[in-house]
Protein backbone atom coordinates (compact mmCIF):
# COMPACT_ATOMS: atom_id res chain seq x y z
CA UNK A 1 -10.65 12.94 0.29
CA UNK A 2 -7.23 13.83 1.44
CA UNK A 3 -5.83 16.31 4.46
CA UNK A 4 -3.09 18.12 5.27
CA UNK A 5 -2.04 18.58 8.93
CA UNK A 6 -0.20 21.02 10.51
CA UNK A 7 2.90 19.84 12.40
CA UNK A 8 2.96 21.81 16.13
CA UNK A 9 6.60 20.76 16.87
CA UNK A 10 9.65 19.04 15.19
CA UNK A 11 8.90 16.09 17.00
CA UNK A 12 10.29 12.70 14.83
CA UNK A 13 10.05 8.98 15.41
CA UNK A 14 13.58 7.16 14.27
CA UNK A 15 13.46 4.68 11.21
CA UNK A 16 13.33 0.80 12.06
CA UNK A 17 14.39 -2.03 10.08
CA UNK A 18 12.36 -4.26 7.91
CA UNK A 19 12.17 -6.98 10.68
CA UNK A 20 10.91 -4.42 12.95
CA UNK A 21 8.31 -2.92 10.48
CA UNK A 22 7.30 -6.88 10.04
CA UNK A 23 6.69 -7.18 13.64
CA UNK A 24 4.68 -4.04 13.33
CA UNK A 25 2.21 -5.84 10.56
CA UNK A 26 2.20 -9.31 12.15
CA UNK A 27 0.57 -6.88 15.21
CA UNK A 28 -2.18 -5.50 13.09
CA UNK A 29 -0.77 -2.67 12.43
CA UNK A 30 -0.27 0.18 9.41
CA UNK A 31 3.43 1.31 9.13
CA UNK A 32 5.27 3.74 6.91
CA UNK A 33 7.95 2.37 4.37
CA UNK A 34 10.36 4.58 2.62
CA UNK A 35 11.67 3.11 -0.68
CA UNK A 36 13.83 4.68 -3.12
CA UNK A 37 11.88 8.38 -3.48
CA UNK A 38 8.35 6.73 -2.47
CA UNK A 39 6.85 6.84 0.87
CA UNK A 40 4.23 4.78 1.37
CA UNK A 41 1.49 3.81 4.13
CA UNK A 42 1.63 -0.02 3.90
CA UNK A 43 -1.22 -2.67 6.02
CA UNK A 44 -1.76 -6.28 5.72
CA UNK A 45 -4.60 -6.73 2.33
CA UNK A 46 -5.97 -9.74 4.25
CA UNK A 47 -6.77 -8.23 7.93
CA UNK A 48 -6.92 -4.76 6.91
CA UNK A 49 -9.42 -2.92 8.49
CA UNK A 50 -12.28 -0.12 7.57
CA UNK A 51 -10.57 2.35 10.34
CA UNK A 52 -7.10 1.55 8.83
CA UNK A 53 -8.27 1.87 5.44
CA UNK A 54 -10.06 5.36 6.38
CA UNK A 55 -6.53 6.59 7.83
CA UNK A 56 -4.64 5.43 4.83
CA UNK A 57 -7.08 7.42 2.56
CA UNK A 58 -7.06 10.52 4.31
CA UNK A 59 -3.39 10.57 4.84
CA UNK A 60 -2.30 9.39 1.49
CA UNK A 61 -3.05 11.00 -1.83
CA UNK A 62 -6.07 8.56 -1.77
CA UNK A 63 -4.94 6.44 -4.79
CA UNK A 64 -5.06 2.86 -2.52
CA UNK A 65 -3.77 0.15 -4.18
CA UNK A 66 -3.30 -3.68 -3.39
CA UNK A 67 0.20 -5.40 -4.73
CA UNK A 68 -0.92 -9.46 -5.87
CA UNK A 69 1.40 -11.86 -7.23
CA UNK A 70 1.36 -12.27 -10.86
CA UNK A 71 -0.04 -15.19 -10.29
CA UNK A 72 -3.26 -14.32 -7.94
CA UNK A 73 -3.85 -11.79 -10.80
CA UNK A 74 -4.14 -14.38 -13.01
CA UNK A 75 -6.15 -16.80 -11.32
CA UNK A 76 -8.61 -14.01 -10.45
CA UNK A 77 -8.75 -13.26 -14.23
CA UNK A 78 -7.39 -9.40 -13.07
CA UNK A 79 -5.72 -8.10 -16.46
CA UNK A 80 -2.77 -5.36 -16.36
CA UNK A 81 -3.95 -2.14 -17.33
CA UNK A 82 -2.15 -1.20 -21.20
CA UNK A 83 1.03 0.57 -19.61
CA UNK A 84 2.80 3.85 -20.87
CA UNK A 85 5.75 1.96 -20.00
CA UNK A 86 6.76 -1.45 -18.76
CA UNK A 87 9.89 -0.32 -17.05
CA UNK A 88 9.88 -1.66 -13.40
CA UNK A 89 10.88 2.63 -12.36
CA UNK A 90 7.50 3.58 -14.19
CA UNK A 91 5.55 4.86 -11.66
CA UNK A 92 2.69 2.83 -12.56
CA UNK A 93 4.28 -0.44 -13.26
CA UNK A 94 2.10 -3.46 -12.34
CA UNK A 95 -1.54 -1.67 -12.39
CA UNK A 96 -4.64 -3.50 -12.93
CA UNK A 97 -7.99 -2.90 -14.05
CA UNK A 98 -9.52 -1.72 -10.94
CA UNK A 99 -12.13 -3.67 -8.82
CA UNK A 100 -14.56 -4.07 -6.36
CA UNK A 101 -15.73 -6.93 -3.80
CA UNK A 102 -19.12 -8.46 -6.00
CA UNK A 103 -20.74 -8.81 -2.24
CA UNK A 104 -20.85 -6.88 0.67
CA UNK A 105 -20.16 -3.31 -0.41
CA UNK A 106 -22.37 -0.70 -1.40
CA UNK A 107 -20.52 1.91 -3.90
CA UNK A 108 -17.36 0.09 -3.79
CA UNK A 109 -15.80 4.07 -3.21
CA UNK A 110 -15.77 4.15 0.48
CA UNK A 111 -13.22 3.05 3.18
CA UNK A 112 -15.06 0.24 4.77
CA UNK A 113 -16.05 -0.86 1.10
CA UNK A 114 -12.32 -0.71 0.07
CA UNK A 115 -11.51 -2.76 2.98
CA UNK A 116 -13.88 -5.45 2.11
CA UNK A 117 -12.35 -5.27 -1.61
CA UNK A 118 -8.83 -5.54 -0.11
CA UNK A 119 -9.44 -8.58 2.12
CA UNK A 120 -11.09 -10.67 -0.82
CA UNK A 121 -8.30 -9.83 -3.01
CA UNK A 122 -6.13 -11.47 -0.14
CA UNK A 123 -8.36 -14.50 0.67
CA UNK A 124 -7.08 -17.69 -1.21
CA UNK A 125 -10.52 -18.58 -1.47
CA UNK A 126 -11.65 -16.20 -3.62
CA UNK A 127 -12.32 -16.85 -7.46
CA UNK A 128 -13.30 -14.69 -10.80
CA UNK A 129 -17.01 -14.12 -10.01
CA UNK A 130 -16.06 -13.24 -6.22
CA UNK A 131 -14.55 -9.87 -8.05
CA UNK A 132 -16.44 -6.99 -9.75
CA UNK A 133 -14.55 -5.16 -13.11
CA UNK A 134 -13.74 -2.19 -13.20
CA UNK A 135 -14.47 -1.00 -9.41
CA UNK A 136 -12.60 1.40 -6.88
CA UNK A 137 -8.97 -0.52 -5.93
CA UNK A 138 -6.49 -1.21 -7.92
CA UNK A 139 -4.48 -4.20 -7.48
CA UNK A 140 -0.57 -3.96 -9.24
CA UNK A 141 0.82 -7.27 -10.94
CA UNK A 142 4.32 -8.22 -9.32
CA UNK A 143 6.13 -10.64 -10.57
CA UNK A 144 8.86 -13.35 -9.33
CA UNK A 145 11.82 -10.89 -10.76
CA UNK A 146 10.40 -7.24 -9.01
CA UNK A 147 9.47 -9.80 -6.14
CA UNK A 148 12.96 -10.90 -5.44
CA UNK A 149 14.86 -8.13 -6.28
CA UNK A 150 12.39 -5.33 -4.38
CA UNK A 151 12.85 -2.96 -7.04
CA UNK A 152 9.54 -1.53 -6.88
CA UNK A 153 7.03 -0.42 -4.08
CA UNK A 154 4.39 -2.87 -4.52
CA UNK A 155 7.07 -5.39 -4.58
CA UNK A 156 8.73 -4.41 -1.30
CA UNK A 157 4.96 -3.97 0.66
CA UNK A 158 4.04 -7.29 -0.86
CA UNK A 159 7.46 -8.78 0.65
CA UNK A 160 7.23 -7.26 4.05
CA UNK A 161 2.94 -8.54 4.97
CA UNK A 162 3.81 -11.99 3.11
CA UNK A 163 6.58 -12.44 6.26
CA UNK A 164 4.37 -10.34 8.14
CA UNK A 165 1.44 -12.71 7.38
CA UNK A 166 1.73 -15.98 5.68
CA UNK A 167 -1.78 -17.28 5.81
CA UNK A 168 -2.89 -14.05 3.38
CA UNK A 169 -1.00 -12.92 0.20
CA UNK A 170 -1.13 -8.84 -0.49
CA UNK A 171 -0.12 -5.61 0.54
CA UNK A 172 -2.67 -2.44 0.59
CA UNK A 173 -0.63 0.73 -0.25
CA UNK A 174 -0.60 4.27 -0.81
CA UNK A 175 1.47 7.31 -1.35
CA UNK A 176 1.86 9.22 1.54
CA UNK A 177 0.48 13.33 1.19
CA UNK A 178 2.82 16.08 1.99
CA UNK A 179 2.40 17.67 5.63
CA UNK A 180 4.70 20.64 5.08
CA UNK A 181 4.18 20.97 1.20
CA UNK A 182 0.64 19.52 1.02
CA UNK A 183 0.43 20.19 -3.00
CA UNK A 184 3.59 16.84 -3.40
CA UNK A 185 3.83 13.60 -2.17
CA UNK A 186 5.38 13.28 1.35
CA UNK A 187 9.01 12.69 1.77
CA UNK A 188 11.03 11.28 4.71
CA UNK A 189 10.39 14.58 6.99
CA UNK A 190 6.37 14.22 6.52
CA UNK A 191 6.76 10.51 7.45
CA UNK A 192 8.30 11.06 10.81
CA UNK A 193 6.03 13.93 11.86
CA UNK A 194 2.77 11.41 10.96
CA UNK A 195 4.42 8.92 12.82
CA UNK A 196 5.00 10.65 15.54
CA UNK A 197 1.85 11.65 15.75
CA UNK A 198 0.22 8.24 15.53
CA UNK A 199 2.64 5.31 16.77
CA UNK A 200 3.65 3.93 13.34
CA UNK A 201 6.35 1.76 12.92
CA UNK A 202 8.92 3.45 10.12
CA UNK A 203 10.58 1.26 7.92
CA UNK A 204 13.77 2.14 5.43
CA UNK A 205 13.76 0.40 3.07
CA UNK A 206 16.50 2.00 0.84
CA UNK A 207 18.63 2.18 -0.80
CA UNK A 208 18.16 5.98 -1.52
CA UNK A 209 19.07 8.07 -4.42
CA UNK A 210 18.58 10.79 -2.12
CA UNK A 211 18.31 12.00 1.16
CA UNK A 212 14.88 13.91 1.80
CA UNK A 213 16.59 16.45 4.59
């Protein structure tokens, strides 16, 4: 379930850079990433939290998903969901069959159960029958290419928690929800007035093809 909040002032927190918004992750801690038109809430898949994933679900439209390389989605026998389109600016580019943790979770749906889902997708350890098919997360494919050229969302958060974190490999993401128009996804605005509200680190990632405000 998602919420809207009302913002009492026009209060904003400045953007950082990507080594700041690093820095931020390697703490522990959620931040906000701006790429291209997407803003996302972005944590660490491998130390993520039940609290952090509760916050990312009721501030984002709810649709959490978990970038893996190519590879990890291979080894964990994770198949791509058939695509509409395999363009890298599709907005679903990368998404798997959805899954759930095959221990230690009860309906798979809820934050604390998500979190447990996230942090086995991250954990090297973890093989095929570790996983359940389909479940409640979805993890997105990126490969080498997207990887090193950033050009999608799941490849930038999967960059920034990889530097951020290099003994666990993926990103848990969502698309931020609107604050002042709560029926579209947030732009740049909404971003500053949730993290001003909460301490997150903002990260721009541009480039942009637009400015927000």
């Amino acid at each position: 379930m998602t919420i809207s909040i009302a913002s009492p002032t026009r209060a904003r927190t400045s953007w950082r850079t990507a080594a700041e918004g690093i820095a931020a992750l390697a703490r522990g801690e959620l931040i906000i990433a701006w790429h291209g038109k997407r803003v996302v809430l972005v944590g660490c898949a491998g130390t993520i939290t039940a609290a952090q994933m509760v916050f990312i679900i009721r501030y984002s439209t709810g649709f959490v998903q978990v970038a893996l390389h190519e590879k990890d989605c291979d080894r964990l026998g994770i198949p791509e969901a058939v695509p509409s389109s395999r363009a890298p600016s599709a907005h679903a580019f990368g998404q798997c069959v959805a899954v759930d943790a095959a221990t230690g979770i009860s309906t798979g749906i809820s934050g604390s159960d998500r979190a447990r889902t996230a942090r086995v997708l991250a954990d090297p350890r973890t093989g095929v029958d570790d996983l359940c098919r389909p479940g409640h997360l979805v993890p997105v494919r990126v490969n080498p290419y997207v990887l090193c050229n950033r050009s999608t969302a799941a490849a930038s958060a999967l960059a920034l928690t990889e530097s951020a974190r290099t003994d666990f490999s993926g990103a848990v993401f969502a698309d931020l929800d609107g604050i002042d128009d709560p029926t579209n996804t947030a732009d740049a605005h909404d971003a500053e007035i949730l993290a001003h509200l909460h301490d997150l680190v903002l990260t721009d990632l541009g480039p942009h093809p637009e400015r927000f405000h």
